[in-house]
PDB file of N, CA and C in Angstrom:
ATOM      1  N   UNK A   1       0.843  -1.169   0.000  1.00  0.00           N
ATOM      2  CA  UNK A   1       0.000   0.000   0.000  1.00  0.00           C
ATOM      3  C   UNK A   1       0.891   1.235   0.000  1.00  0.00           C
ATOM      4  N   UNK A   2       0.846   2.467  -1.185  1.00  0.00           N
ATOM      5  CA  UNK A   2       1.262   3.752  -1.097  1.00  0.00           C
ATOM      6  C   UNK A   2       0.130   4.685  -0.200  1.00  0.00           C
ATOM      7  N   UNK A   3       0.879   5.607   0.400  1.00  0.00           N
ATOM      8  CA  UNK A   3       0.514   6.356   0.294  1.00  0.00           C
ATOM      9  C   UNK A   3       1.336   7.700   0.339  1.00  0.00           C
ATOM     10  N   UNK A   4       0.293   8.938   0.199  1.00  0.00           N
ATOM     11  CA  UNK A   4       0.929  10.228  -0.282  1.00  0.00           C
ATOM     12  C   UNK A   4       1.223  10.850   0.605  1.00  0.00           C
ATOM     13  N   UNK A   5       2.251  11.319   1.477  1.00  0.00           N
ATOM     14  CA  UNK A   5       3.042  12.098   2.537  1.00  0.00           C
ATOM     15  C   UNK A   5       3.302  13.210   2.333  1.00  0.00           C
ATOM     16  N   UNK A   6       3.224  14.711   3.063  1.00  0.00           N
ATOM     17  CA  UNK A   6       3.831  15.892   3.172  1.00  0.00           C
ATOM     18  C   UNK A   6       3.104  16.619   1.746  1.00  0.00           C
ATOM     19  N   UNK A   7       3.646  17.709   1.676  1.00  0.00           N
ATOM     20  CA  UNK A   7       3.277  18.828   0.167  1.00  0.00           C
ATOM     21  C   UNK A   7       3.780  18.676  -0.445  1.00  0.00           C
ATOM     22  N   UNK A   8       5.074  17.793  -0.520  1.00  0.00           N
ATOM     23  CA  UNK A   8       6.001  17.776  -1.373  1.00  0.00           C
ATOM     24  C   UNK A   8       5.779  16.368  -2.491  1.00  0.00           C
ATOM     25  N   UNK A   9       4.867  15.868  -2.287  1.00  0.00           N
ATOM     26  CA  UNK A   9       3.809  14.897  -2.969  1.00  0.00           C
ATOM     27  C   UNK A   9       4.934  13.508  -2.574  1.00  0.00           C
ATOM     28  N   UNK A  10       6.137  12.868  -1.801  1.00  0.00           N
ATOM     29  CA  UNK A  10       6.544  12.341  -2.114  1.00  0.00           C
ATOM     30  C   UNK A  10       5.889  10.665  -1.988  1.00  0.00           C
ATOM     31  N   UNK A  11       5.970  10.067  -2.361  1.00  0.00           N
ATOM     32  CA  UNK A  11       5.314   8.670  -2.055  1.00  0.00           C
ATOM     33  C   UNK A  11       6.283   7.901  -1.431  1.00  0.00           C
ATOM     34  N   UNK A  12       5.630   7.013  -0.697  1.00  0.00           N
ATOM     35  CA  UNK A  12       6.654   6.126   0.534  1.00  0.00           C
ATOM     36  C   UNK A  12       5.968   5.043   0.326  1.00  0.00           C
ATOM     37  N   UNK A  13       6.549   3.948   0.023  1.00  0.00           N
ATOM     38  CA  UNK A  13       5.359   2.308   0.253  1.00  0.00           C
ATOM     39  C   UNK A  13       5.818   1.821   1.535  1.00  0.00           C
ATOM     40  N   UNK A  14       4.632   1.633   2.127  1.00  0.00           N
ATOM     41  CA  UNK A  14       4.638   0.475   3.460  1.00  0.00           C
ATOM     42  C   UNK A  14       5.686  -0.657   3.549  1.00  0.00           C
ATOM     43  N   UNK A  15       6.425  -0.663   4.501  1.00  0.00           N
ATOM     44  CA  UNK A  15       7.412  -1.325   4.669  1.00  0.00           C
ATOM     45  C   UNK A  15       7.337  -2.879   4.785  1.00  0.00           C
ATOM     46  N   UNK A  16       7.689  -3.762   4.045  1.00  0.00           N
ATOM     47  CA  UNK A  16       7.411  -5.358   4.436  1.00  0.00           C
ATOM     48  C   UNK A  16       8.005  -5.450   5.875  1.00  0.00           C
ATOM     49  N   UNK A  17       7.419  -6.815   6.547  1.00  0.00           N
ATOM     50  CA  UNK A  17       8.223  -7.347   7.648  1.00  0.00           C
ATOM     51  C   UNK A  17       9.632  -7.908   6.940  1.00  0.00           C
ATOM     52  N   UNK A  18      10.171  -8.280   6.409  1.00  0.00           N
ATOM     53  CA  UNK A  18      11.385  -8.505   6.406  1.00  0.00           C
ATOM     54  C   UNK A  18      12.172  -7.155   6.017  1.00  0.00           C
ATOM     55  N   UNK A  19      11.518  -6.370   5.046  1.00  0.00           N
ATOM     56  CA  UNK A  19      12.439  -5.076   5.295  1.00  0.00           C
ATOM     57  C   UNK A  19      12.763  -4.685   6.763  1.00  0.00           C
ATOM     58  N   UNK A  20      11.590  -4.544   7.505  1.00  0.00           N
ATOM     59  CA  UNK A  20      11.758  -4.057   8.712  1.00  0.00           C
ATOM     60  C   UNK A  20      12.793  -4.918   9.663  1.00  0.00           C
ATOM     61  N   UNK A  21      12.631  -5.881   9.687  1.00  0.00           N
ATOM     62  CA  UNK A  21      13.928  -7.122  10.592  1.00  0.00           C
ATOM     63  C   UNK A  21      14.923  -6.595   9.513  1.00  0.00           C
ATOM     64  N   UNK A  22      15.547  -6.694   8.548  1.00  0.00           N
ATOM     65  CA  UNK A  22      16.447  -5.961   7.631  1.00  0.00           C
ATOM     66  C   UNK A  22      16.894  -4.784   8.452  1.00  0.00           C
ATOM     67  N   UNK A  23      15.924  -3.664   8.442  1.00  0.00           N
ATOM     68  CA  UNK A  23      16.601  -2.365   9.033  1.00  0.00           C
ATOM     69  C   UNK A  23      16.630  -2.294  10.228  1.00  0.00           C
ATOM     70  N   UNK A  24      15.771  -3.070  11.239  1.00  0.00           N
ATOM     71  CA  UNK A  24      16.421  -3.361  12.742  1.00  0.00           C
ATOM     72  C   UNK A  24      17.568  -4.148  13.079  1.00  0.00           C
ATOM     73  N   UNK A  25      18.174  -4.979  12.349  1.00  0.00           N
ATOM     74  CA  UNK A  25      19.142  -5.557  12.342  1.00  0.00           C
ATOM     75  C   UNK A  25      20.393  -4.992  12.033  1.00  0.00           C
ATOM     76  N   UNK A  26      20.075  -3.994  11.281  1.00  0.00           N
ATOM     77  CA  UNK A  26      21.295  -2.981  10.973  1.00  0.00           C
ATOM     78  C   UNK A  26      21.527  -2.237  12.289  1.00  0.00           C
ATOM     79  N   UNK A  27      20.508  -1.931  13.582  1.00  0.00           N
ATOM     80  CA  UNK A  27      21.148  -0.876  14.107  1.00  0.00           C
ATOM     81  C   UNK A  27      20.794  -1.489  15.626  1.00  0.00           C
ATOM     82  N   UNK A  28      20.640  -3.010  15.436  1.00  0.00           N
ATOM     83  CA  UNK A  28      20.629  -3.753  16.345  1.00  0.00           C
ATOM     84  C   UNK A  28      21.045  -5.231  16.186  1.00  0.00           C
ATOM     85  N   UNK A  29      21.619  -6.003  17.424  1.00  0.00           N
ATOM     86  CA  UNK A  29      21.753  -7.404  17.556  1.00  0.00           C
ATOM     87  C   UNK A  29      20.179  -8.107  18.255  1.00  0.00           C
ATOM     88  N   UNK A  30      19.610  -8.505  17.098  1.00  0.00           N
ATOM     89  CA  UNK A  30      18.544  -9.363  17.610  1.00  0.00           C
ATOM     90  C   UNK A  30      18.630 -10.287  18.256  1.00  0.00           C
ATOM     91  N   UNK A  31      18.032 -10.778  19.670  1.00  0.00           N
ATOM     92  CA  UNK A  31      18.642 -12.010  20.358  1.00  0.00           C
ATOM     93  C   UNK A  31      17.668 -13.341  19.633  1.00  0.00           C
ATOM     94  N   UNK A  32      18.148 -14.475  19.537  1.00  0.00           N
ATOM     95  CA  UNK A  32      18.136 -15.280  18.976  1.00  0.00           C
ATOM     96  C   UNK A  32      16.045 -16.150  19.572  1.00  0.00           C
ATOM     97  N   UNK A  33      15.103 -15.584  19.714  1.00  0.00           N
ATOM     98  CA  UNK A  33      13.715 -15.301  20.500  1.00  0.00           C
ATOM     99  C   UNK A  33      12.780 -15.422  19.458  1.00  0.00           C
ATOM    100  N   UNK A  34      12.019 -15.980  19.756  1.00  0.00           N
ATOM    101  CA  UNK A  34      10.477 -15.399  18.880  1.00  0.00           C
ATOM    102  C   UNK A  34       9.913 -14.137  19.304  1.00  0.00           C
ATOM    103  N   UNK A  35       9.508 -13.201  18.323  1.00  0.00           N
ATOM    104  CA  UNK A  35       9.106 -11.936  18.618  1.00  0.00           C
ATOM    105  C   UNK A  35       7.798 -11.521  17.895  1.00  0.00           C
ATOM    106  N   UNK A  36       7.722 -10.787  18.152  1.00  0.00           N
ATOM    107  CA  UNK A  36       6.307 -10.271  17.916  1.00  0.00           C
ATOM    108  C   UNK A  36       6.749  -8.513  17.457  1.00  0.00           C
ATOM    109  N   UNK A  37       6.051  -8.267  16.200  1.00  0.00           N
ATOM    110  CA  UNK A  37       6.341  -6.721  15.616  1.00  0.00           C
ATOM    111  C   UNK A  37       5.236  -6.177  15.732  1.00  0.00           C
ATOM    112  N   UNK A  38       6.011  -4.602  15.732  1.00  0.00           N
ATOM    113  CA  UNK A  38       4.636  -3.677  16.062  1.00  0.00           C
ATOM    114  C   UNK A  38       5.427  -2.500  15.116  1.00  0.00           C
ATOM    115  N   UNK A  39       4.432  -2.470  13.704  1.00  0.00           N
ATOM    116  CA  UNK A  39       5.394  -1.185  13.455  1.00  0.00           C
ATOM    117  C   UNK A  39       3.865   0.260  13.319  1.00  0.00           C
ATOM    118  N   UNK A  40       4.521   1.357  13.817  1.00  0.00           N
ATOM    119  CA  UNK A  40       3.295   2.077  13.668  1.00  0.00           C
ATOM    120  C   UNK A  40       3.851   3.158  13.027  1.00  0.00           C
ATOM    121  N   UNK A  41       3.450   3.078  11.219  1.00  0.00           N
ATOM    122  CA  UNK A  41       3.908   4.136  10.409  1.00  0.00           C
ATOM    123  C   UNK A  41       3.218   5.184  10.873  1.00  0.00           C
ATOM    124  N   UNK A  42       2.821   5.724  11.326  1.00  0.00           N
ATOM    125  CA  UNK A  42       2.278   7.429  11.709  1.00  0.00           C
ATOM    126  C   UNK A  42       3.814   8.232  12.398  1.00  0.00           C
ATOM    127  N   UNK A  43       4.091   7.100  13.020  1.00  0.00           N
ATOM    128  CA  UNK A  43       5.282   7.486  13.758  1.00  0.00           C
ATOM    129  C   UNK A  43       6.570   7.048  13.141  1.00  0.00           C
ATOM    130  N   UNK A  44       6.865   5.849  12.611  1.00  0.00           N
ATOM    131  CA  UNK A  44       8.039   5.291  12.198  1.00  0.00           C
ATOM    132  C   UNK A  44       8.445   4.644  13.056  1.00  0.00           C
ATOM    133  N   UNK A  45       7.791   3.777  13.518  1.00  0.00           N
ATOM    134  CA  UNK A  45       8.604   3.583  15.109  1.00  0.00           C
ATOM    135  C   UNK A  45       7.887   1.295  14.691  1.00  0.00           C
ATOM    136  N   UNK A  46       9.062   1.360  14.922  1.00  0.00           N
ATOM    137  CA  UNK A  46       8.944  -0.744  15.524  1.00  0.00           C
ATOM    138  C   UNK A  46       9.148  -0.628  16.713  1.00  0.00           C
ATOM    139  N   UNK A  47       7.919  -1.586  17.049  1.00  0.00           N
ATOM    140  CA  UNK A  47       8.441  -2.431  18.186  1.00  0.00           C
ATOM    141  C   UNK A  47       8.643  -3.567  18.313  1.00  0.00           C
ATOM    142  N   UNK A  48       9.701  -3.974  18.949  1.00  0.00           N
ATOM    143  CA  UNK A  48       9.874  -5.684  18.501  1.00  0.00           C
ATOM    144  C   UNK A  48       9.299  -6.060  20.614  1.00  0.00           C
ATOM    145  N   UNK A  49       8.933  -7.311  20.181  1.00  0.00           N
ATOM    146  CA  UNK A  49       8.222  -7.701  21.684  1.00  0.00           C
ATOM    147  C   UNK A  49       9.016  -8.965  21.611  1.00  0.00           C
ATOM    148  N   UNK A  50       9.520  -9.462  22.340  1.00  0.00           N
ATOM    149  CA  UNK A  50      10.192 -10.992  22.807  1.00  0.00           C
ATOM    150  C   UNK A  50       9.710 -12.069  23.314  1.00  0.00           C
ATOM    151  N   UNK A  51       9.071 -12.665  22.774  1.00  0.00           N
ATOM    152  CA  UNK A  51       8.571 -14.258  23.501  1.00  0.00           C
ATOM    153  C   UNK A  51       9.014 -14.468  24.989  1.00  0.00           C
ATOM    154  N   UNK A  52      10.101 -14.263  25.057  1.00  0.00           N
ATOM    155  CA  UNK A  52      11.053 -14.298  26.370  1.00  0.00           C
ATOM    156  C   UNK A  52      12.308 -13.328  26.842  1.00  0.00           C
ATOM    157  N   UNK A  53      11.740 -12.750  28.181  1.00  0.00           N
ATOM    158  CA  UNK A  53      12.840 -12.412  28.361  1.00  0.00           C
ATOM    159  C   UNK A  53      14.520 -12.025  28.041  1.00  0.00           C
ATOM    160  N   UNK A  54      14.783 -11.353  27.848  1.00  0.00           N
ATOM    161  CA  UNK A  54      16.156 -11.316  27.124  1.00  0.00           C
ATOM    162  C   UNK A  54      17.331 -11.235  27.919  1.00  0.00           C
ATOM    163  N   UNK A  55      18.670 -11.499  27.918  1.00  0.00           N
ATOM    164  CA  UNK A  55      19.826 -10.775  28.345  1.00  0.00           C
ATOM    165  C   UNK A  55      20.169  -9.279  28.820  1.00  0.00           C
ATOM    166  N   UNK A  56      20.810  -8.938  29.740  1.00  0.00           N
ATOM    167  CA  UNK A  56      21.436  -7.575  29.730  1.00  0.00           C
ATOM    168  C   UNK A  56      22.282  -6.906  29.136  1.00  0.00           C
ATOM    169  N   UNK A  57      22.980  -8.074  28.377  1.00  0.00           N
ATOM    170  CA  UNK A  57      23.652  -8.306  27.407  1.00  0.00           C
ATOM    171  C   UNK A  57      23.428  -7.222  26.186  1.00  0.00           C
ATOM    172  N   UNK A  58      21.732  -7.123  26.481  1.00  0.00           N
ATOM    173  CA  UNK A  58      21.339  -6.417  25.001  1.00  0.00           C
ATOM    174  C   UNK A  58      21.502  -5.036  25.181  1.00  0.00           C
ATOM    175  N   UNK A  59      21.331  -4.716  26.253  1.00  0.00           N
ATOM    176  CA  UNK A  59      21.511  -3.199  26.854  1.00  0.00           C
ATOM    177  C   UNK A  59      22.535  -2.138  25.818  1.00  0.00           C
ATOM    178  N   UNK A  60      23.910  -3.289  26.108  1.00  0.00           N
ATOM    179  CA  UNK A  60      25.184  -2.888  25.498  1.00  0.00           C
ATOM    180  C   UNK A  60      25.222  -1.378  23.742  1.00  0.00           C
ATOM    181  N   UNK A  61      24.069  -2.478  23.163  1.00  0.00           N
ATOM    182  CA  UNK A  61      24.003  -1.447  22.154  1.00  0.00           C
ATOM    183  C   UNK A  61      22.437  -0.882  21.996  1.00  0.00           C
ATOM    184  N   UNK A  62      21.642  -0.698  23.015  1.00  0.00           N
ATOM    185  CA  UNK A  62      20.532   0.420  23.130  1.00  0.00           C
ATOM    186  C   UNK A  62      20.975   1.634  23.594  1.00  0.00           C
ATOM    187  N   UNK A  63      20.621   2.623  23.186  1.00  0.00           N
ATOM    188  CA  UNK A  63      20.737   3.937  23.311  1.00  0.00           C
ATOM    189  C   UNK A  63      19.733   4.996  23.020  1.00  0.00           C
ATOM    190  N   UNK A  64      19.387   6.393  23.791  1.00  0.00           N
ATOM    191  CA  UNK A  64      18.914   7.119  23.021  1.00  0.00           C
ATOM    192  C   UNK A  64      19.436   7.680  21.577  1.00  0.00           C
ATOM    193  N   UNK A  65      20.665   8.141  21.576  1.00  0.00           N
ATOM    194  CA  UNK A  65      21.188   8.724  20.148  1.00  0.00           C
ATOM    195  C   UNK A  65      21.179   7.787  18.987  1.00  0.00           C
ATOM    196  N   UNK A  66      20.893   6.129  19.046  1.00  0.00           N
ATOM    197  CA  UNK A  66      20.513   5.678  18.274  1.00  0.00           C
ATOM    198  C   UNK A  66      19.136   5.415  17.779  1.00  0.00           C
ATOM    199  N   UNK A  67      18.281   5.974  18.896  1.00  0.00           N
ATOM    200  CA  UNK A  67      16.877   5.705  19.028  1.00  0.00           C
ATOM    201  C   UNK A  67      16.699   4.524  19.204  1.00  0.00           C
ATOM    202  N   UNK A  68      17.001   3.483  19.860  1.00  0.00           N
ATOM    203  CA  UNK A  68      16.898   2.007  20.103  1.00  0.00           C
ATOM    204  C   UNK A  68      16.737   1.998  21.530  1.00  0.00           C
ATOM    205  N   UNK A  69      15.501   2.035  22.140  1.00  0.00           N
ATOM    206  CA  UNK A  69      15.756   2.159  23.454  1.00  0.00           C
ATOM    207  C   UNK A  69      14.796   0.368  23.690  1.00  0.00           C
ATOM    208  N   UNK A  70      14.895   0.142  25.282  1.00  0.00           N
ATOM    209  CA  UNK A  70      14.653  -0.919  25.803  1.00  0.00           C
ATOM    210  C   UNK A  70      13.021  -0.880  26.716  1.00  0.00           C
ATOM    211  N   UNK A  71      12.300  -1.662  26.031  1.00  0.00           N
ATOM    212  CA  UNK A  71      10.875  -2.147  26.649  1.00  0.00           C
ATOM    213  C   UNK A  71      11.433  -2.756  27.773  1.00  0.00           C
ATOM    214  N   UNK A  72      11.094  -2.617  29.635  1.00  0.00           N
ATOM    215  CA  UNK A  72      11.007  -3.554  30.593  1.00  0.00           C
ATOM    216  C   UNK A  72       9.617  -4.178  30.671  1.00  0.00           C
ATOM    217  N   UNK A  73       9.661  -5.470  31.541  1.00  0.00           N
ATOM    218  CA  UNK A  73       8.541  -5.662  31.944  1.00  0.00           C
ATOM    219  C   UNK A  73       8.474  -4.794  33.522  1.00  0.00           C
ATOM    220  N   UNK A  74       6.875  -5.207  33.850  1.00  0.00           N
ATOM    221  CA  UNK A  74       6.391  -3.716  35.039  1.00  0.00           C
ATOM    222  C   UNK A  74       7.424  -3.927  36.070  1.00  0.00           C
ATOM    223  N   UNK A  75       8.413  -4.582  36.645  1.00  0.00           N
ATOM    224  CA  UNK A  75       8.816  -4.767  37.578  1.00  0.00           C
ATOM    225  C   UNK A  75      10.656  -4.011  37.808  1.00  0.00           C
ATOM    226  N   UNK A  76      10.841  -4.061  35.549  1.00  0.00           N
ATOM    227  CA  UNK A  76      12.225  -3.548  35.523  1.00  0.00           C
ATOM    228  C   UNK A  76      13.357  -4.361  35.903  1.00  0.00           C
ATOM    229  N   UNK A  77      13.061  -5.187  35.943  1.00  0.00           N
ATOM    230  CA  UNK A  77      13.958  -6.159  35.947  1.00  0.00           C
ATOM    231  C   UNK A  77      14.303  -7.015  34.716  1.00  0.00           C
ATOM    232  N   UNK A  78      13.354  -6.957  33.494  1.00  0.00           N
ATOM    233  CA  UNK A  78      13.941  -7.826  32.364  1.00  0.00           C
ATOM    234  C   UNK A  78      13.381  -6.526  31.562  1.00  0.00           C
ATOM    235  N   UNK A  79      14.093  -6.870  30.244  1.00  0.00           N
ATOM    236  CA  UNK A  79      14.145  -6.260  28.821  1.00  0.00           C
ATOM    237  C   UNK A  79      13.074  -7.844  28.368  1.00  0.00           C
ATOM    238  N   UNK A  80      11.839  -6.882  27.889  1.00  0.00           N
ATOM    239  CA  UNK A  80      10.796  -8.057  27.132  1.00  0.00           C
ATOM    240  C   UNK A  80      10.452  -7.461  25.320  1.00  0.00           C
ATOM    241  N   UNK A  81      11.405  -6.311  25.406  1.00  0.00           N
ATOM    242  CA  UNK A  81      10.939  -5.768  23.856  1.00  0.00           C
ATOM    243  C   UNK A  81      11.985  -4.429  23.572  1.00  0.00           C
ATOM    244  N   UNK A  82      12.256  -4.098  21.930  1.00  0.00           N
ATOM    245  CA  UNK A  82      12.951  -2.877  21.937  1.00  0.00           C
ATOM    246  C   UNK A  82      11.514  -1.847  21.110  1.00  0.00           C
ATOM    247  N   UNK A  83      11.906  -0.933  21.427  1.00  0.00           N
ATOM    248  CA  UNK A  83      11.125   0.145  20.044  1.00  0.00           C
ATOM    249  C   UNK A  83      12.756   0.877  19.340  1.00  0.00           C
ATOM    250  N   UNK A  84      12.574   0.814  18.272  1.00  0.00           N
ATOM    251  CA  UNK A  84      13.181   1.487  17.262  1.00  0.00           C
ATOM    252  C   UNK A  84      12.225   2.896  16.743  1.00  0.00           C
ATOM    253  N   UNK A  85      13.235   4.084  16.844  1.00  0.00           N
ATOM    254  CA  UNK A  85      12.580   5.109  16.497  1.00  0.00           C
ATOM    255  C   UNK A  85      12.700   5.619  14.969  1.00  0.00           C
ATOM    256  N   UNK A  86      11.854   5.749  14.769  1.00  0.00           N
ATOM    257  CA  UNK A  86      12.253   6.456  12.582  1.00  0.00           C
ATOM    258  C   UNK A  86      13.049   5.378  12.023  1.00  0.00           C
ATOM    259  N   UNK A  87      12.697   4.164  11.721  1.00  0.00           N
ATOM    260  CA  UNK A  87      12.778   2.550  11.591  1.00  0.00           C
ATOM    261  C   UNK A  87      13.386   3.264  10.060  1.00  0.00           C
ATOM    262  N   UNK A  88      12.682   3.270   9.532  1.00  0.00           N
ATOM    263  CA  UNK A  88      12.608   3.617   7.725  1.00  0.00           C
ATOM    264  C   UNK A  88      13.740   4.630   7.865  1.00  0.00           C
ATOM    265  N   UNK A  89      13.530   5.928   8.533  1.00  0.00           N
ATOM    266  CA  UNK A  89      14.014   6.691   7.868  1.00  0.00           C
ATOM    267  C   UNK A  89      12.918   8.001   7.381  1.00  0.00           C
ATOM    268  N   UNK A  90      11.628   7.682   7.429  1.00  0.00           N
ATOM    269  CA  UNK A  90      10.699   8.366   7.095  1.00  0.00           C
ATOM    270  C   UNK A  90      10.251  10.304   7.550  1.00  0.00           C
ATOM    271  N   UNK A  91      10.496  10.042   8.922  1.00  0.00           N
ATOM    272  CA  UNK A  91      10.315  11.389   9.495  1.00  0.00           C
ATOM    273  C   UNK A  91      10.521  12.695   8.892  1.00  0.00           C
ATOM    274  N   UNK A  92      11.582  12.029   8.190  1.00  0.00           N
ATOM    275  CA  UNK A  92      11.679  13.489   7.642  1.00  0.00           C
ATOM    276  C   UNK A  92      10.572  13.959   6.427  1.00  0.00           C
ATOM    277  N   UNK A  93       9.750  12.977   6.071  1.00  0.00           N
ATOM    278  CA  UNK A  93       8.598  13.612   5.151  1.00  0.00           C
ATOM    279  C   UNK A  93       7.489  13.880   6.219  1.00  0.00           C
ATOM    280  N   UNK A  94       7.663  13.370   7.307  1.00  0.00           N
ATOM    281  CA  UNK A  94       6.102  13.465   7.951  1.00  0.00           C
ATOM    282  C   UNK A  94       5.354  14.570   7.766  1.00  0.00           C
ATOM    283  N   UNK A  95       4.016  14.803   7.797  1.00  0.00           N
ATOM    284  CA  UNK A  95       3.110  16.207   7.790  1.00  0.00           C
ATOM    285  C   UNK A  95       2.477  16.444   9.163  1.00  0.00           C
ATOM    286  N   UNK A  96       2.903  17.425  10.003  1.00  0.00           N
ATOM    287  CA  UNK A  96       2.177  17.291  10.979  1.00  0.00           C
ATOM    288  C   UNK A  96       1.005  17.629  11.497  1.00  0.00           C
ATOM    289  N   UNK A  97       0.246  18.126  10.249  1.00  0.00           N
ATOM    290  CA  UNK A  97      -1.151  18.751  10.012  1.00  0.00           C
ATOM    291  C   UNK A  97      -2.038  17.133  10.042  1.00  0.00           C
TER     292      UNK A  97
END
């Protein structure tokens, strides 16, 4: 599915799931889990959810300046998911009207 973004007429197509594991994988180490995706183009933003619990291990390369930050579960003690921010790359066409 296209659709039409910003004044500047540019067109963007909806991202497949494997593009998306593609470009989270570039700016992350996926732990080896069944996951569950959440991507919400309004925002650009994935979330990957983890079957299980993960390592602290993963911490290592989350960051804000990469926009890769870490889902806990309520207690804060485990990493159960990441969100990736501006996944695509997109933001910069967004319209905020």
């Amino acid at each position: 599915m296209e659709k039409v973004v910003g004044s500047n007429r540019k067109r963007i197509a909806s991202p497949s799931v494997s593009d998306l594991l593609g470009l989270a994988r570039e700016r992350v180490a996926l732990p080896d889990v069944d996951i569950e995706l959440d991507y919400q183009d309004d925002v650009d933003t994935l979330i990957i959810r983890f079957k299980k619990p993960v390592s602290e291990r993963l911490l290592e390369c989350l960051d804000d300046e990469t926009g890769v930050l870490p889902i806990y579960n309520s207690s804060l003690t485990e990493i159960i998911g990441i969100e990736i921010l501006d996944i695509c790359g997109q933001l910069q066409y967004a319209d905020p009207t």
